[in-house]
Protein backbone atom coordinates (compact mmCIF):
# COMPACT_ATOMS: atom_id res chain seq x y z
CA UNK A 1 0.00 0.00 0.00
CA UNK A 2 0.84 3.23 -0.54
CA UNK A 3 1.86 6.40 1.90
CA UNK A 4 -2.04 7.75 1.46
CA UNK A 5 -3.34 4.20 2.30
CA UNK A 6 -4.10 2.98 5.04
CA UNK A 7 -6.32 -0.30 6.51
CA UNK A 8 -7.22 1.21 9.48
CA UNK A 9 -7.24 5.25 10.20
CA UNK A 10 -7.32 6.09 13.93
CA UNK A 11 -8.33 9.72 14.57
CA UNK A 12 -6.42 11.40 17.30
CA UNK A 13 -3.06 9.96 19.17
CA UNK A 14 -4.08 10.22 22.56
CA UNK A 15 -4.06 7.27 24.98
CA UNK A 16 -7.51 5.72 23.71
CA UNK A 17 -6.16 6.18 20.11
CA UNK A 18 -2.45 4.85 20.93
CA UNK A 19 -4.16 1.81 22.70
CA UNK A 20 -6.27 1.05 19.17
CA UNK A 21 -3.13 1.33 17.23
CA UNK A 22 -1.17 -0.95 19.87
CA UNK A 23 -3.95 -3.53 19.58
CA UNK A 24 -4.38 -3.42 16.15
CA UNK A 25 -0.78 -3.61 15.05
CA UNK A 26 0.90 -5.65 17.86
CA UNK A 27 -1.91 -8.10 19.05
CA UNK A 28 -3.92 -8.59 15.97
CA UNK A 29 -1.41 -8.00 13.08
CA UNK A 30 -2.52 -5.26 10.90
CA UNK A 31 0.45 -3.98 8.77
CA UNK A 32 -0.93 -0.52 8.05
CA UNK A 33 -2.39 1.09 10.79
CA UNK A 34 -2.37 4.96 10.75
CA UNK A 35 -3.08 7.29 13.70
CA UNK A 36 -3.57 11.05 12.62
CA UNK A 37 -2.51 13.46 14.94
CA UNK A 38 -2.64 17.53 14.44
CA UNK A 39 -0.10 18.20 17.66
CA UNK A 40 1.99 16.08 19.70
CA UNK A 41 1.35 12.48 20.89
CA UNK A 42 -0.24 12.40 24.19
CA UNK A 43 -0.44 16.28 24.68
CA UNK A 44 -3.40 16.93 25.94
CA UNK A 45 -5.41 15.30 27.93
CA UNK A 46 -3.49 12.14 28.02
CA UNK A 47 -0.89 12.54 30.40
CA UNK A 48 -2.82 14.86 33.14
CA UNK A 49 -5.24 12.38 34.98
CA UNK A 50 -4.64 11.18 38.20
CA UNK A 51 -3.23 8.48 36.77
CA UNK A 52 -5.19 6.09 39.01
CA UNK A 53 -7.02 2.74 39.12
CA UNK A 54 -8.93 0.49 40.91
CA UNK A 55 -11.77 -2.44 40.89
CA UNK A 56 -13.57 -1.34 43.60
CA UNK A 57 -17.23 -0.56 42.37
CA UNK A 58 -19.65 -1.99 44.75
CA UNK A 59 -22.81 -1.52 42.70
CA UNK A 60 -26.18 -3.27 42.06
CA UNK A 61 -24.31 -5.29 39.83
CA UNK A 62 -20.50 -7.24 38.63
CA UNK A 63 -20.41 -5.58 35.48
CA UNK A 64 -17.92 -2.48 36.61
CA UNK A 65 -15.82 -5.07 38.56
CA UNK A 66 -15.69 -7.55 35.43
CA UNK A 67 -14.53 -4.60 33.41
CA UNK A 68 -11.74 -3.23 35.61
CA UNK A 69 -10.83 -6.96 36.40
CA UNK A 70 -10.15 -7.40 32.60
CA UNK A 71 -8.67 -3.57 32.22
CA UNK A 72 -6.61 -4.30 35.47
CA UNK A 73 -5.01 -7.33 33.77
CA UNK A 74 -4.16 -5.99 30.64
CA UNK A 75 -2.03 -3.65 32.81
CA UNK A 76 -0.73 -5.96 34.26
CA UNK A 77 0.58 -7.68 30.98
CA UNK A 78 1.93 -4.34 29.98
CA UNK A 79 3.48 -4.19 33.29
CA UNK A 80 5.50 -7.26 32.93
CA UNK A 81 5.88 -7.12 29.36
CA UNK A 82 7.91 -3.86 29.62
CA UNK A 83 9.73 -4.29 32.70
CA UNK A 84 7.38 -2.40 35.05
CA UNK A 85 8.26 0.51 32.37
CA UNK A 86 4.54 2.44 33.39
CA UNK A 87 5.39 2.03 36.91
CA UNK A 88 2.29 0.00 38.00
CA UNK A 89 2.12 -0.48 41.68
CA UNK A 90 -0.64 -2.09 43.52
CA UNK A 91 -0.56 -0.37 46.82
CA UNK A 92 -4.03 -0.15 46.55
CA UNK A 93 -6.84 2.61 48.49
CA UNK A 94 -7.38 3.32 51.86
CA UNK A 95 -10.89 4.23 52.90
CA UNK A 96 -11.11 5.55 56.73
CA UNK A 97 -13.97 6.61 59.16
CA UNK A 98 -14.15 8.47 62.42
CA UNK A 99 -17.69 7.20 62.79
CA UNK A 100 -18.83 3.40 64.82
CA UNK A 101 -21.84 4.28 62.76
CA UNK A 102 -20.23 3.59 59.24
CA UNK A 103 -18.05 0.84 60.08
CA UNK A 104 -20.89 -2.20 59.40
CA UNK A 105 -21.31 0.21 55.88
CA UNK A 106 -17.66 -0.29 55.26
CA UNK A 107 -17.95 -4.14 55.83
CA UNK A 108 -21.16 -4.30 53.81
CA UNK A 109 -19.65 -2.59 50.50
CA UNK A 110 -16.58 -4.93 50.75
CA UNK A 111 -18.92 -7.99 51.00
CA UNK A 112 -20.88 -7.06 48.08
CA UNK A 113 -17.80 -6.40 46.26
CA UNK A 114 -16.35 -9.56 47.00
CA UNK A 115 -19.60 -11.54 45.82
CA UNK A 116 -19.39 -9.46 42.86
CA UNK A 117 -15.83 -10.30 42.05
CA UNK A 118 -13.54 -8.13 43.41
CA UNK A 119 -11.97 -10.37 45.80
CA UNK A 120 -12.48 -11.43 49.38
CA UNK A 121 -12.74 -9.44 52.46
CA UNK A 122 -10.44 -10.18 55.41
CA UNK A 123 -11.47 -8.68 58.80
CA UNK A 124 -8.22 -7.46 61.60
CA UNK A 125 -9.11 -6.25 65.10
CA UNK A 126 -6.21 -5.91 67.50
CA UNK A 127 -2.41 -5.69 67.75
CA UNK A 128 -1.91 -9.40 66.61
CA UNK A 129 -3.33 -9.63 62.82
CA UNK A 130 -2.50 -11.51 59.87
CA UNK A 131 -2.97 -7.96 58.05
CA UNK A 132 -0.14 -7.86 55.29
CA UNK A 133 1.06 -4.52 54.35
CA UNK A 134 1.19 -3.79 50.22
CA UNK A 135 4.78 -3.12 48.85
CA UNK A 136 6.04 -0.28 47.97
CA UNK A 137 6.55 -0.84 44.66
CA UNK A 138 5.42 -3.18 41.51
CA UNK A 139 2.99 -6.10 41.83
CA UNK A 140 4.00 -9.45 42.40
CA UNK A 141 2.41 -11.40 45.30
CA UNK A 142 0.04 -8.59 45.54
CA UNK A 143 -3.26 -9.43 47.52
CA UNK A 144 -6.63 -8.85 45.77
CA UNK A 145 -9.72 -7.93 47.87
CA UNK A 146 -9.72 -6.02 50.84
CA UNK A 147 -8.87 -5.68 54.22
CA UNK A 148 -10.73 -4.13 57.21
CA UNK A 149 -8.82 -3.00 60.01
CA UNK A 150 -10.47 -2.07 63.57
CA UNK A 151 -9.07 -1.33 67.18
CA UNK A 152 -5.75 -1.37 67.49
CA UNK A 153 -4.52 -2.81 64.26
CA UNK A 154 -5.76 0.38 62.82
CA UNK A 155 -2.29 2.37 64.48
CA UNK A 156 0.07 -0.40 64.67
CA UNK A 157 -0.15 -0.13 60.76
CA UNK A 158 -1.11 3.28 59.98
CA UNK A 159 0.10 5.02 62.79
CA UNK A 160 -0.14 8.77 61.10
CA UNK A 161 -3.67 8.46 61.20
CA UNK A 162 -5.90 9.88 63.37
CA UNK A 163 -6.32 8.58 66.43
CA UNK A 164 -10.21 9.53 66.18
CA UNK A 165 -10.10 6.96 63.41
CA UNK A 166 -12.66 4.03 64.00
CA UNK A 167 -12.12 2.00 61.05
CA UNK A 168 -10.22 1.72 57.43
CA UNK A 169 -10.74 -0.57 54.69
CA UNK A 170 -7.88 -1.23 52.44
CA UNK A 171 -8.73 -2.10 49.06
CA UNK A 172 -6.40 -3.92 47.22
CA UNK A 173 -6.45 -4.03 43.85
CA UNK A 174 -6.07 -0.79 43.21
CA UNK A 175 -3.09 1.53 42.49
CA UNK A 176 -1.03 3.62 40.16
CA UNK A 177 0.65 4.27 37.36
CA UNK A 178 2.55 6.56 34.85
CA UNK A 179 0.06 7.71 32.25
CA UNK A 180 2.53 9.07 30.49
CA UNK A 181 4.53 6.00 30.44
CA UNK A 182 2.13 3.49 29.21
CA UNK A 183 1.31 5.71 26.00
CA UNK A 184 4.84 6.11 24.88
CA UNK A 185 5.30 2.13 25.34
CA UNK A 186 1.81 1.27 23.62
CA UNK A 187 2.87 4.13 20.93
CA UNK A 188 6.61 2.58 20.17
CA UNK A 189 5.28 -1.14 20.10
CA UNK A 190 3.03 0.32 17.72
CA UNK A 191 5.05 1.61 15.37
CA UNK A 192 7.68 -1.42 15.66
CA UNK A 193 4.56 -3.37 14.35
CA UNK A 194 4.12 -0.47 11.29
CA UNK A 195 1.86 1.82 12.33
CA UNK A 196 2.20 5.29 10.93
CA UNK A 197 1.87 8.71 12.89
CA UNK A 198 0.67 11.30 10.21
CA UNK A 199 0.22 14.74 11.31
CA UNK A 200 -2.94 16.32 10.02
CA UNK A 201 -6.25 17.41 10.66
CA UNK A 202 -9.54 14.81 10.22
């Protein structure tokens, strides 16, 4: 084919547009895949979220958790794939209360999240728990589900919070990563597979 042919023409080389053109050229083997871009790869909005994830969504149904499951292990592959290159970490989220009140509310959205897929809920009072801290960095051996902490296990492993602080529920899958990272990898696979960045206006 020629320069002004293409297979497939993706419209824009942001992250949703670089992640076509990875797809498309690396994991299903199209040899001319063209993204068309009028400024600079991954310029605008691309690079500026908060560069966050997680597959905690508690709702009235799985389908959010299936979908971040799946997202969440594409990562993942990317992770490994590139040598932790997008800096994925799984150090997950920390939701706290002040308030007895909401600490059967906390236990009730990690049970329905856990029926729903996103991994089982483990339950700490006291100093002696079996509570495992996340690492620091990367992923492997990472713990899925979640983890509520009451009493005293609350300070022995967060000890900067409050003291007020009734309960926290650590979610586990659930993390960070460099946006910025993952587009330039996805983009360069991309174009080691043939696809074309055109600059231009659709």
């Amino acid at each position: 084919m020629s320069k002004h042919t293409a297979e497939v023409v993706i419209c824009g080389a942001g992250i949703a547009g670089v992640a076509a053109a990875y797809h498309l050229a690396v994991k299903r083997g199209l040899k001319n895949v063209v993204l068309v871009e009028q400024g600079d790869p991954l310029s605008l909005t691309s690079d500026k979220s908060s560069e966050a994830y997680r597959n905690w969504w508690p709702g009235p149904d799985g389908q959010m958790i299936a979908l971040m499951n799946r997202s969440i292990e594409l990562l993942e592959g990317l992770a490994r794939a590139s040598a932790n290159r997008i800096n994925l970490n799984r150090r997950g989220y920390l939701f706290a209360t002040a308030e007895e009140s909401k600490i059967s509310l906390l236990a009730q959205s990690a049970e329905q999240a856990a029926h729903q897929g996103a991994g089982a809920l483990r339950v700490h009072t006291g100093q002696a728990t079996t509570y495992r801290p996340s690492l620091p960095e990367g992923l492997e051996g990472a713990l899925d589900g979640a983890d509520l902490l009451t009493g005293a296990a609350i300070h022995r492993h967060f000890p900067y919070l409050s003291p007020r602080t009734k309960a926290v529920l650590h979610v586990r899958r659930a993390g960070w990563l460099s946006a910025q990272q993952l587009g330039m990898y996805l983009l360069e696979q991309a174009r080691e597979h043939g696809a074309r960045l055109v600059r231009g206006q659709v």
